[in-house]
C-alpha atoms as a PDB file:
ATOM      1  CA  UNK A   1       0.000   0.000   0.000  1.00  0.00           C
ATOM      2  CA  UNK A   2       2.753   2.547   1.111  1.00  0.00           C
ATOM      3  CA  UNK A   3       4.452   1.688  -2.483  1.00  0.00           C
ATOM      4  CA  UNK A   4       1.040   2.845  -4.059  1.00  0.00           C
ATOM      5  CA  UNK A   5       1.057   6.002  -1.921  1.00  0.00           C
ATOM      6  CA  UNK A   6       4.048   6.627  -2.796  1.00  0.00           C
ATOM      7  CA  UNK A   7       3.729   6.444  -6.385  1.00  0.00           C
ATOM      8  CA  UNK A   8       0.943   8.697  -5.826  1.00  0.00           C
ATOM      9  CA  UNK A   9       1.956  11.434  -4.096  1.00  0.00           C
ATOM     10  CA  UNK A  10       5.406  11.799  -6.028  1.00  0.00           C
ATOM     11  CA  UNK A  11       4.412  10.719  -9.409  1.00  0.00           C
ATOM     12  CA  UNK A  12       7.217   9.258 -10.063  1.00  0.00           C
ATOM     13  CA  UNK A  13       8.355   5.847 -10.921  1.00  0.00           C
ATOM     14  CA  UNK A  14      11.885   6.480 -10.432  1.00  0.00           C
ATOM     15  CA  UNK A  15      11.409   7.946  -6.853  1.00  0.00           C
ATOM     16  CA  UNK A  16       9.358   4.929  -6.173  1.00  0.00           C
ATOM     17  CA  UNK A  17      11.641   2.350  -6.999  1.00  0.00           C
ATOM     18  CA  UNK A  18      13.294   1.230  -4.217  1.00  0.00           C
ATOM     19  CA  UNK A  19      10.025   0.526  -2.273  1.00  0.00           C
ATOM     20  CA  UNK A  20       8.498  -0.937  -5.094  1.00  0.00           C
ATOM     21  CA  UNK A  21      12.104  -3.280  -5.214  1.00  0.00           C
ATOM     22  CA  UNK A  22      11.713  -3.740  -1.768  1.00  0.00           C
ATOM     23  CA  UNK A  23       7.559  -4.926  -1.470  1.00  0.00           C
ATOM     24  CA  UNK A  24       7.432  -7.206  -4.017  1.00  0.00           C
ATOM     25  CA  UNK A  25      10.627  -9.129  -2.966  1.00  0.00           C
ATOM     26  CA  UNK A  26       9.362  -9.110   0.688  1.00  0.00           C
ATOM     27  CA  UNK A  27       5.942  -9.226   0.586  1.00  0.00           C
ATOM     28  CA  UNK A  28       5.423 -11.125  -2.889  1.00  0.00           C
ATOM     29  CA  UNK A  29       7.750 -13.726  -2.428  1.00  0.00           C
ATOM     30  CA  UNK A  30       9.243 -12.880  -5.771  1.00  0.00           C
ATOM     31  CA  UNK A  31      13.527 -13.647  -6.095  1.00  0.00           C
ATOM     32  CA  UNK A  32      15.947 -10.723  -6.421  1.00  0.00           C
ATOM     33  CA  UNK A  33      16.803 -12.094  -9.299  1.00  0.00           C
ATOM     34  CA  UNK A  34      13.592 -11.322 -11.087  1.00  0.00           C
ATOM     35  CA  UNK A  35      13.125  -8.205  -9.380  1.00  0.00           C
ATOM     36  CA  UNK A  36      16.463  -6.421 -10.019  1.00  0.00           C
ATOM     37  CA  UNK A  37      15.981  -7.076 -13.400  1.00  0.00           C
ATOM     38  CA  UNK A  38      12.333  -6.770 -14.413  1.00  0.00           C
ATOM     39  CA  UNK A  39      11.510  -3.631 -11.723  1.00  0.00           C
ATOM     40  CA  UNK A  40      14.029  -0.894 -13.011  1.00  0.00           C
ATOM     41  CA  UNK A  41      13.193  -1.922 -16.100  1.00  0.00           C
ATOM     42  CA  UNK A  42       9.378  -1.311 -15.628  1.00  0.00           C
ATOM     43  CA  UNK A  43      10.045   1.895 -14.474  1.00  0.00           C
ATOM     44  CA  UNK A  44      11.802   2.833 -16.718  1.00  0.00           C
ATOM     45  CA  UNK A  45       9.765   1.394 -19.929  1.00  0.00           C
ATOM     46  CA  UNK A  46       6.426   0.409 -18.900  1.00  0.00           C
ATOM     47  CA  UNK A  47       4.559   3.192 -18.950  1.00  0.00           C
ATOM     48  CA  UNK A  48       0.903   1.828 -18.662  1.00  0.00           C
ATOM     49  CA  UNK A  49      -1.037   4.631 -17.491  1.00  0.00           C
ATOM     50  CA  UNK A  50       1.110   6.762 -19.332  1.00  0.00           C
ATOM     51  CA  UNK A  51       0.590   5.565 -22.637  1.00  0.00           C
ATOM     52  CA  UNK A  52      -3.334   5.494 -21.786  1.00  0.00           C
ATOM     53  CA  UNK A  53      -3.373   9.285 -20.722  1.00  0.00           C
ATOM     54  CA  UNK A  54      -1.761  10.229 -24.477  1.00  0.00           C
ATOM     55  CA  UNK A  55      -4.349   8.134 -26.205  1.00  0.00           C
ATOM     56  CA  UNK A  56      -7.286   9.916 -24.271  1.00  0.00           C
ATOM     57  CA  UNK A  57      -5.474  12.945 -24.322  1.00  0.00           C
ATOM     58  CA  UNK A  58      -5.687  13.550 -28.169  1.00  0.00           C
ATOM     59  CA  UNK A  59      -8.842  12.182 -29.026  1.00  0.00           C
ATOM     60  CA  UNK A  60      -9.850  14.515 -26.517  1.00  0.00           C
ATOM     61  CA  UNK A  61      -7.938  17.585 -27.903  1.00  0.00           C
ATOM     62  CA  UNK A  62      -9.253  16.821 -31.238  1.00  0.00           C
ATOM     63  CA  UNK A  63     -12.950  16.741 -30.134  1.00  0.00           C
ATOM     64  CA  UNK A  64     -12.067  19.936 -28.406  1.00  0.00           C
ATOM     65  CA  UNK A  65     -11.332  21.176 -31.669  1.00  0.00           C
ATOM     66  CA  UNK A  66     -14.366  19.598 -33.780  1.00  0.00           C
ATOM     67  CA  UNK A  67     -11.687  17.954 -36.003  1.00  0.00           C
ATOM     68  CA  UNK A  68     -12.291  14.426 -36.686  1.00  0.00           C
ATOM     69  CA  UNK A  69      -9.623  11.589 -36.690  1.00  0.00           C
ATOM     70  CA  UNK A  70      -9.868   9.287 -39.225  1.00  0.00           C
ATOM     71  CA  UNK A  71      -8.967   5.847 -38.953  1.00  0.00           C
ATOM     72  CA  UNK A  72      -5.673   5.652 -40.197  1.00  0.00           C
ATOM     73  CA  UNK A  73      -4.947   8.867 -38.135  1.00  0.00           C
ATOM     74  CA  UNK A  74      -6.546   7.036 -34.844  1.00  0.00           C
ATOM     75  CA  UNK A  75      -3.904   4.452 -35.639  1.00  0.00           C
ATOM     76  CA  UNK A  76      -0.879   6.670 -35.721  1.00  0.00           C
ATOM     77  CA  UNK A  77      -2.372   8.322 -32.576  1.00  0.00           C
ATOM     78  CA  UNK A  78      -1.897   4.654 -30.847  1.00  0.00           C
ATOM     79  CA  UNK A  79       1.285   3.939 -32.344  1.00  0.00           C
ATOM     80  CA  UNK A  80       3.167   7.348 -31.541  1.00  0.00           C
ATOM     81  CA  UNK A  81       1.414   7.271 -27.918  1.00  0.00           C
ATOM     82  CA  UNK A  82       2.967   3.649 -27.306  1.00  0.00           C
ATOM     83  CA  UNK A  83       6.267   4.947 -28.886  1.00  0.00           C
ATOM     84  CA  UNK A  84       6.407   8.098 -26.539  1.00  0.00           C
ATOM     85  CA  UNK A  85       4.908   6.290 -23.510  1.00  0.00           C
ATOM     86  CA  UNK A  86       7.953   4.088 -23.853  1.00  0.00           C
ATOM     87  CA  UNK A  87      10.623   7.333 -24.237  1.00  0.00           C
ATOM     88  CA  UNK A  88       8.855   9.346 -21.278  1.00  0.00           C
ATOM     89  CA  UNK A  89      11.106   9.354 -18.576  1.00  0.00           C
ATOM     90  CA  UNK A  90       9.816   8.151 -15.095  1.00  0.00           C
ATOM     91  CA  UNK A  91       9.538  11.582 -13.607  1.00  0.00           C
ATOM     92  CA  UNK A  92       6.812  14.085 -12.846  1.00  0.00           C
ATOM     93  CA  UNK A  93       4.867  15.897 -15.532  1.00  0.00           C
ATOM     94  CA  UNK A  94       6.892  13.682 -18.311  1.00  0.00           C
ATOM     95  CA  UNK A  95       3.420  12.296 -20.268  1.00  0.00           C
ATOM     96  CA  UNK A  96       2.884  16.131 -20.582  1.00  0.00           C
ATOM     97  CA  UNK A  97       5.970  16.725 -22.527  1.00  0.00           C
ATOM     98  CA  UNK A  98       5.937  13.974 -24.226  1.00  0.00           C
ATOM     99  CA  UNK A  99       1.886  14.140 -25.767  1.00  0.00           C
ATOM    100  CA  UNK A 100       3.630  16.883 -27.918  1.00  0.00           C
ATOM    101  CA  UNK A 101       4.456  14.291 -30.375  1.00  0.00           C
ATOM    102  CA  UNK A 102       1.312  12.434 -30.451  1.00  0.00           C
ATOM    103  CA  UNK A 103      -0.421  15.691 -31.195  1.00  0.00           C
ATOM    104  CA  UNK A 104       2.312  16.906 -34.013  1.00  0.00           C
ATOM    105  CA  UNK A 105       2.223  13.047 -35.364  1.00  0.00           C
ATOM    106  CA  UNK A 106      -1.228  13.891 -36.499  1.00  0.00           C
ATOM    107  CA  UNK A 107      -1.477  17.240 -36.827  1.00  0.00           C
ATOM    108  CA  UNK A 108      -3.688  18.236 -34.566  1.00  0.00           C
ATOM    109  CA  UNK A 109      -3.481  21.502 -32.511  1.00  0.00           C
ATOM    110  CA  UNK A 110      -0.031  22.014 -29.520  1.00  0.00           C
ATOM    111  CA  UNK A 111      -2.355  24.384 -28.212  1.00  0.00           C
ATOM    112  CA  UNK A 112      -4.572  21.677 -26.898  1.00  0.00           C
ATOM    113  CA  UNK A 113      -2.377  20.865 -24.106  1.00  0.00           C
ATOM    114  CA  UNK A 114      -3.750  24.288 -22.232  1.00  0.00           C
ATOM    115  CA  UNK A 115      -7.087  21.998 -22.330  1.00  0.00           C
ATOM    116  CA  UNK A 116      -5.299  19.154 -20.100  1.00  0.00           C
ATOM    117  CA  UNK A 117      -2.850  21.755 -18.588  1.00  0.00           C
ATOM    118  CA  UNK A 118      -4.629  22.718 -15.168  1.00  0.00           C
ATOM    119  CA  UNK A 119      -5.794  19.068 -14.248  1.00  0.00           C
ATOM    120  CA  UNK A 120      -2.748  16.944 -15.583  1.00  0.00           C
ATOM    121  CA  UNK A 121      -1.448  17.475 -12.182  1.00  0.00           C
ATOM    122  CA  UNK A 122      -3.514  15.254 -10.412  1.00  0.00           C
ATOM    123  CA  UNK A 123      -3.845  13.172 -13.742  1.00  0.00           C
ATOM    124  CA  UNK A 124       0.245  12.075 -13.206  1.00  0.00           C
ATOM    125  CA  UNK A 125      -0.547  10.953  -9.961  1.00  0.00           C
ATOM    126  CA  UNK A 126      -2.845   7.915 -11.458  1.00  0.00           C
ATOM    127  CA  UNK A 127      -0.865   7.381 -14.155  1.00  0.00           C
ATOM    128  CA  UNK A 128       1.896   6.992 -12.297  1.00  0.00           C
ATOM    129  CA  UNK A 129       0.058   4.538  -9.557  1.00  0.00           C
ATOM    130  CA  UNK A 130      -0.880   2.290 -12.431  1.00  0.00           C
ATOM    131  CA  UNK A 131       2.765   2.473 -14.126  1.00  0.00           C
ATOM    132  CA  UNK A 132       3.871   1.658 -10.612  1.00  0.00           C
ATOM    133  CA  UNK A 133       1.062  -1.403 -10.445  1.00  0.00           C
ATOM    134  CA  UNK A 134       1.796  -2.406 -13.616  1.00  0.00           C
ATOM    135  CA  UNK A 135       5.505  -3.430 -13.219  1.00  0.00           C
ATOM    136  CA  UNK A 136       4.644  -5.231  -9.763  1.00  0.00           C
ATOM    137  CA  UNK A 137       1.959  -7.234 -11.874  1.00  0.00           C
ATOM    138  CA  UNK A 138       5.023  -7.404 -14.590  1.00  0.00           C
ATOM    139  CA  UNK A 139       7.453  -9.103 -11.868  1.00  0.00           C
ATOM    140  CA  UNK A 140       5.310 -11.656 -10.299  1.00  0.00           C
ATOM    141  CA  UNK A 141       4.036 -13.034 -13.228  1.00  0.00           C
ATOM    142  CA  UNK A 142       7.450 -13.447 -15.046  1.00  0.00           C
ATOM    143  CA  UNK A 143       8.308 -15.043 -11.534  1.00  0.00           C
ATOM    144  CA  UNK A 144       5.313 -17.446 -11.548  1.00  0.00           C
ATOM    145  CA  UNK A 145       6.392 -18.337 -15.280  1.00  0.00           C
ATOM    146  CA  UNK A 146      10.158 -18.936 -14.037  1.00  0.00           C
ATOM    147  CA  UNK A 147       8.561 -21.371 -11.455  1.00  0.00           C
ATOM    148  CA  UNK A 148       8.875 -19.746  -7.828  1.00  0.00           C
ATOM    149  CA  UNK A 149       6.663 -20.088  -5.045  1.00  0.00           C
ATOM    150  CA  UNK A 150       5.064 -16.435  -4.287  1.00  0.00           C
ATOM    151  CA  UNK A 151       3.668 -16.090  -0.737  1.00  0.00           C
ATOM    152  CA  UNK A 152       0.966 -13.602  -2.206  1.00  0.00           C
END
């Protein structure tokens, strides 16, 4: 839980790495092995919540704008916002920065991110809970397909 408020209150993955190393190898059951390996690397490439927020964040911005996405424009949006979710460092406010190149990928409006601006705040402190979640979820299951015996 403390991992999870954590996450939360810093939004960041990076700051919340060494409790996140530290619960799921003690409380999870899950080797140092696993965890040494698979948690920085989480945090620093698993971007779950992060890649969600970009998707949302320009369909939104171009309803905002009354300009319709088509298909093969809804597809770039998903690509480029898995590609940037990936290169967004693990750090506050770094989804923000980074939805710049969703939005330029399909031309749609920079000036959008005012829209998402005064409530992104509080928006990087899920997205950063999940990405946090996420690479927990990540560890134990590559730990229950190496074979170990979890205690969760």
């Amino acid at each position: 839980r403390e991992v999870l408020i954590t996450a939360f209150s810093t939004s960041s993955s990076s700051a919340t790495l060494p409790l996140t190393l530290d619960a799921v190898e003690n409380r999870s059951g899950v080797s140092n092995k696993v965890t040494s390996f698979t948690l920085p690397l989480g945090a620093t490439i698993n971007m779950d919540g992060t890649a969600l927020y970009e998707l949302v964040a320009a369909i939104f911005i171009a309803q905002a704008y009354g300009i319709e996405l088509t298909f093969g424009q809804q597809i770039i949006v998903v690509l480029t916002g898995l590609l940037a979710s990936i290169g967004a460092a693990g750090i506050p406010m770094a989804g923000l920065v980074m939805i710049s190149v969703v939005l330029t990928a399909v031309g749609l409006p920079l000036e959008g991110i005012g829209l998402i601006l005064s409530v992104d705040r509080i928006l990087d402190m899920f997205r950063t809970t999940v990405n946090v979640w996420s690479d927990s979820c990540g560890a134990v299951i590559i730990a229950k397909s190496e074979g170990e015996t979890l205690t969760i």
